[in-house]
Every structure is written in C-alpha cells, then in structure tokens.
Protein backbone atom coordinates (compact mmCIF):
# COMPACT_ATOMS: atom_id res chain seq x y z
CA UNK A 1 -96.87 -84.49 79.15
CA UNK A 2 -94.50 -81.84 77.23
CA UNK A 3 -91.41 -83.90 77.81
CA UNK A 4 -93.31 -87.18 76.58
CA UNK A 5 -94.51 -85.75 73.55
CA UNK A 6 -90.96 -84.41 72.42
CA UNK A 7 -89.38 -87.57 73.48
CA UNK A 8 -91.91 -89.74 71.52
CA UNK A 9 -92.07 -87.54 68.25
CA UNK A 10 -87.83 -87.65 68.52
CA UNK A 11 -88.12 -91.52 68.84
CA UNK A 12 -90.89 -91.67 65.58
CA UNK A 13 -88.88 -89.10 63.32
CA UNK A 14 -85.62 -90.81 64.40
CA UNK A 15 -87.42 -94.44 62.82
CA UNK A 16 -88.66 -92.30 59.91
CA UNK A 17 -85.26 -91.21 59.14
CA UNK A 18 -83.84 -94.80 59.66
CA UNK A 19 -86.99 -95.99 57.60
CA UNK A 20 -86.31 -93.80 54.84
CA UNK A 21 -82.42 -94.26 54.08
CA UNK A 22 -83.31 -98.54 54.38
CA UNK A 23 -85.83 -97.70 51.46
CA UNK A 24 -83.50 -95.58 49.33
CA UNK A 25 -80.50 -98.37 49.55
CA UNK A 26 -83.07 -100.75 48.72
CA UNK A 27 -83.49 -102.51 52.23
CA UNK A 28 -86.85 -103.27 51.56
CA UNK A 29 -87.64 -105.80 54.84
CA UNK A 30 -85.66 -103.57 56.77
CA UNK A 31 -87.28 -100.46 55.69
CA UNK A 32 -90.89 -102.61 56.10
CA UNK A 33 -89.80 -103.88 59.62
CA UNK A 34 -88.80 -100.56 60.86
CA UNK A 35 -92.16 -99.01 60.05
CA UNK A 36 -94.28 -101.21 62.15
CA UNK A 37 -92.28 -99.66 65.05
CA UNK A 38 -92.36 -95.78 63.43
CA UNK A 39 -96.48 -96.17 62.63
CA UNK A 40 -97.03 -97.19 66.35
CA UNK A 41 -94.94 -94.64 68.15
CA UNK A 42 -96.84 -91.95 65.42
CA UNK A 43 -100.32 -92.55 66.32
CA UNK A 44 -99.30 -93.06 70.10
CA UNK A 45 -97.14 -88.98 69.72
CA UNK A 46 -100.09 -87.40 67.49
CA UNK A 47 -102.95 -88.90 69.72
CA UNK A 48 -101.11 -87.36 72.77
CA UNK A 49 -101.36 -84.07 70.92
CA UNK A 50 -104.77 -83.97 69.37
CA UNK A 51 -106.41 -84.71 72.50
CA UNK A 52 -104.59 -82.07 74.28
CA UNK A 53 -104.73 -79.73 71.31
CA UNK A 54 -106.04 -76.73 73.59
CA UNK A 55 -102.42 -76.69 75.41
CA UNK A 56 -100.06 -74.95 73.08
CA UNK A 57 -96.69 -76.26 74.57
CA UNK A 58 -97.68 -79.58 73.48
CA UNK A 59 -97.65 -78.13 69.90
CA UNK A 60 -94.29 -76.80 70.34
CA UNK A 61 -93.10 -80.29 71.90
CA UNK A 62 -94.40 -81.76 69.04
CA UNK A 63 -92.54 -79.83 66.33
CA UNK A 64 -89.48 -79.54 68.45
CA UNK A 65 -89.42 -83.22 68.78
CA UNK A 66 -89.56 -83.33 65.09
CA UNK A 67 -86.64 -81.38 64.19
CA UNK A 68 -84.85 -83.21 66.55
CA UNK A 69 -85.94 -86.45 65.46
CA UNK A 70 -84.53 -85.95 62.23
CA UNK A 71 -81.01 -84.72 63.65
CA UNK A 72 -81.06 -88.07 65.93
CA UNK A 73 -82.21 -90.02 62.66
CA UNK A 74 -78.91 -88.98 60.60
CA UNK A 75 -76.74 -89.17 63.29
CA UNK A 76 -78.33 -93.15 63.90
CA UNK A 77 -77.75 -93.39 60.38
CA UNK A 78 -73.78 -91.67 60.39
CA UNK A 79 -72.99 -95.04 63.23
CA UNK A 80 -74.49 -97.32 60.88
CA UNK A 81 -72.92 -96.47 57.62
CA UNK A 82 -74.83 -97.91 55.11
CA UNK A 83 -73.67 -98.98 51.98
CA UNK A 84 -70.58 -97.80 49.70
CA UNK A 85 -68.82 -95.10 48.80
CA UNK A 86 -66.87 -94.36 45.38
CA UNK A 87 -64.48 -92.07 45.76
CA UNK A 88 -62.94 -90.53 42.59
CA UNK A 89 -59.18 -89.07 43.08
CA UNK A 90 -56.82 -87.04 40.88
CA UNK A 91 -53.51 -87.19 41.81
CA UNK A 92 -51.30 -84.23 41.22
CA UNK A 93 -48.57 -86.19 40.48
CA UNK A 94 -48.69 -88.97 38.31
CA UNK A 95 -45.57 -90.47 39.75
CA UNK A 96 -46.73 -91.45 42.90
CA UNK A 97 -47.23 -95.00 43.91
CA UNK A 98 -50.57 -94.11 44.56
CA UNK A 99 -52.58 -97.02 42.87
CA UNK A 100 -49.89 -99.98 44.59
CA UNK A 101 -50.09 -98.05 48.22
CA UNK A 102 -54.04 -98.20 48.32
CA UNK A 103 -54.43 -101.78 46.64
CA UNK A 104 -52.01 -102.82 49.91
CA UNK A 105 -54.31 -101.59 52.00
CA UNK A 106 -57.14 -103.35 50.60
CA UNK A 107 -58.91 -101.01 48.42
CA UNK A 108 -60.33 -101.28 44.93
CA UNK A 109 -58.68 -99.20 42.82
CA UNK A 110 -59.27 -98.55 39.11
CA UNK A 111 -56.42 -95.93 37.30
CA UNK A 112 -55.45 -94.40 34.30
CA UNK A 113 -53.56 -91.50 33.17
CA UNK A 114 -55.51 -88.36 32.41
CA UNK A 115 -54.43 -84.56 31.30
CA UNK A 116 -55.54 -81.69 33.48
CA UNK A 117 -55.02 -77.94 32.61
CA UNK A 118 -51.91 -78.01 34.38
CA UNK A 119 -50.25 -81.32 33.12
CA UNK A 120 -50.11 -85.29 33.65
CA UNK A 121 -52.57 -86.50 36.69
CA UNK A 122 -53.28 -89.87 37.66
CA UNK A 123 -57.46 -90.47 37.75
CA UNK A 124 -58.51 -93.41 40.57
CA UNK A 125 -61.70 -94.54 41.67
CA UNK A 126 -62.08 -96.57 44.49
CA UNK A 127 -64.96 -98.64 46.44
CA UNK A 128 -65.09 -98.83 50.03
CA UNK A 129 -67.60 -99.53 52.33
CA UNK A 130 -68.85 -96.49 54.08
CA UNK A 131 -67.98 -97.03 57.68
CA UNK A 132 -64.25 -96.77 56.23
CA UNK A 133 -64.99 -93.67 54.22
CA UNK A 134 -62.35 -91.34 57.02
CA UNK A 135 -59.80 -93.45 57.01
CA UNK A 136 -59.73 -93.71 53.37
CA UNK A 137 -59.95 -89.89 53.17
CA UNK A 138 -56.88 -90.25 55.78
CA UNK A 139 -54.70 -92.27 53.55
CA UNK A 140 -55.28 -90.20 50.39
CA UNK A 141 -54.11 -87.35 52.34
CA UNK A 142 -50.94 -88.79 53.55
CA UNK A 143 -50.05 -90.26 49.91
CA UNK A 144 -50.47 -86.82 48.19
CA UNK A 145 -52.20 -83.46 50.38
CA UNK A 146 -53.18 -81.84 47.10
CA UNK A 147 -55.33 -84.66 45.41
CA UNK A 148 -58.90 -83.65 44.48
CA UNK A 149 -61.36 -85.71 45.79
CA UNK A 150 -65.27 -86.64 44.70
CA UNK A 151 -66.96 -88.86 46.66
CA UNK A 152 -70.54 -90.12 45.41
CA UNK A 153 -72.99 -93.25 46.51
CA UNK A 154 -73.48 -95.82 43.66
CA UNK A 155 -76.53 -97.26 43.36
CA UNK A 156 -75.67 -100.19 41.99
CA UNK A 157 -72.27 -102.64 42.18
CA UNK A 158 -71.89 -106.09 40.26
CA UNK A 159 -68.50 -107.94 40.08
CA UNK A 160 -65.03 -106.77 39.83
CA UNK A 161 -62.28 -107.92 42.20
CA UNK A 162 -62.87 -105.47 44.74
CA UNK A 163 -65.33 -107.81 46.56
CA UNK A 164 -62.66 -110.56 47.47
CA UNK A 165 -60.48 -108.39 49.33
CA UNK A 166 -63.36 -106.71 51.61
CA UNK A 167 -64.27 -110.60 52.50
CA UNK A 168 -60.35 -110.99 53.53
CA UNK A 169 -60.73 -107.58 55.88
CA UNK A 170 -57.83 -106.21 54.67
CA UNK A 171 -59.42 -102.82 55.04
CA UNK A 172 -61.08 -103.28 58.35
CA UNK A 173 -57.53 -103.88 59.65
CA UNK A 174 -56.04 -101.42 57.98
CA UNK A 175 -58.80 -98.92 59.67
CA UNK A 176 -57.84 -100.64 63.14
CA UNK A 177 -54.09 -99.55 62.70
CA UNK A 178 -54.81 -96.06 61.85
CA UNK A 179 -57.52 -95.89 64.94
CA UNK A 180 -54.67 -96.97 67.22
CA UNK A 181 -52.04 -94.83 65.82
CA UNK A 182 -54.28 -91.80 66.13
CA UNK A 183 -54.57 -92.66 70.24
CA UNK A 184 -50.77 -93.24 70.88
C-alpha cells in the first residue's frame, strides 16, 4: 500500500508539474488535456490515504511522493524543452566575428556596439529554441570564454527573420555536429 501511494502521488505531482508549465507557456489544450489524467490519479492517491488515514506511513508515502513528484515533473519538463530562450551576450571584444559565426550556425542574432566600464563591447541577443539552449551556451564559449551571458524566457515572439532559418534546421544540425564531436 506504502509503495502505491508514493508511486501514485509521484505520477499526479509529476502531471501537475507538466500541467502547470503547459499553462504558463500558454498551452491551454495541452495544459486542459493533461489535467483530466492529473485529477484522476489525485482522487485515486488521496482516497488511498484518507481511508487508511490511521496508518502513518501512508502519510509519509504521501508527502514523499510529493516532493518527488515535483523533482520528476521538472526533470519531464528539462527533456521536453518548451519554448524559447533569449539569450543576451556581451562580447569582450568587439572585434570578434561574433555576430557572422552565430548567424552561420543558424541563430538569430540582433547586435550593436555598446560601452562598458572597461571599453568597446559588442551587445547580441539571440532566439533559440530551448532544447538547443547548451549548445548555444557551447558556441558562445568557444567564440569568446569571457562573454557575459543573460538568458531569460520571452513571453511573447512575432516576426523577425529568425523564424525562417529554424524551419530550414540549420540549428538542429548544427546541435547534431557538436553532439557527435563531443563522443569522438
């Protein structure tokens, strides 16, 4: 009984989780789908519980299952990878081909020419889906070590060129290569 109650209230909290990030990103069906499944496996996990209330270890398994739920929720949610990511860089060095190096690659990139406290920088901010955030990270990195990074979800995205070249996959291959370069 134990070991079905923490299994049941991971499986609900996991949906609840899922459920939760679909609604903030705006999934609405998704988010409205997934809840069938999370109300049923609720009332199934808490009826378990209440009607063995007297039995203290089914308490636990319930709670337990519920912090665990919600680390087996993000991790669901890690693999899926929702959305986009804007990632605003500042180049060190204003010299760099940085802009031309990520635009091959696939990436829409915005730049101008800013003024830090310690001279020129170059300012970027680029869109990527977030199942490419890493390698994106990767490829900063190897263009310039000492950029400065921000990364932040937009709500919102309408227009701009960047769409066209995610269609072409330019950056899904680009993510293949560096996946098989890290294994040789």
């Amino acid at each position: 009984m134990v070991l079905i109650i923490l299994v049941v209230n991971i499986v609900y909290v996991s949906f609840l989780t899922i459920r939760t990030i679909f609604t903030l990103k705006g999934q609405r069906y998704w988010a409205a789908f997934i809840s069938v499944f999370e109300i049923t496996v609720y009332i199934l996990g808490l009826g378990l519980v209440l009607e063995n209330l007297d039995q203290v270890q089914n308490v636990v398994a319930y709670a337990l299952g519920f912090g665990l739920g919600v680390i087996v929720g993000m991790k669901i949610e890690e693999k899926l990878a929702l959305g986009y990511i804007t990632v605003n860089v500042i180049s060190s060095n204003p010299d760099i081909e940085f802009t031309k190096m990520l635009r091959d690659k696939g990436y829409g990139v915005t730049s101008w020419f800013a003024y830090g406290m310690e001279g020129d920088r170059l300012n970027m901010q680029i869109l990527t889906p977030r199942k490419y955030e890493l390698n994106l990270y990767e490829t900063i990195k190897t263009i310039d070590e000492k950029a400065f990074i921000v990364a932040y979800e937009p709500k919102q995205i309408r227009g701009g060129f960047w769409v066209k070249q995610v269609r072409k996959g330019r950056i899904k291959k680009d993510a293949e290569e560096q996946q098989e370069q890290k294994e040789q």
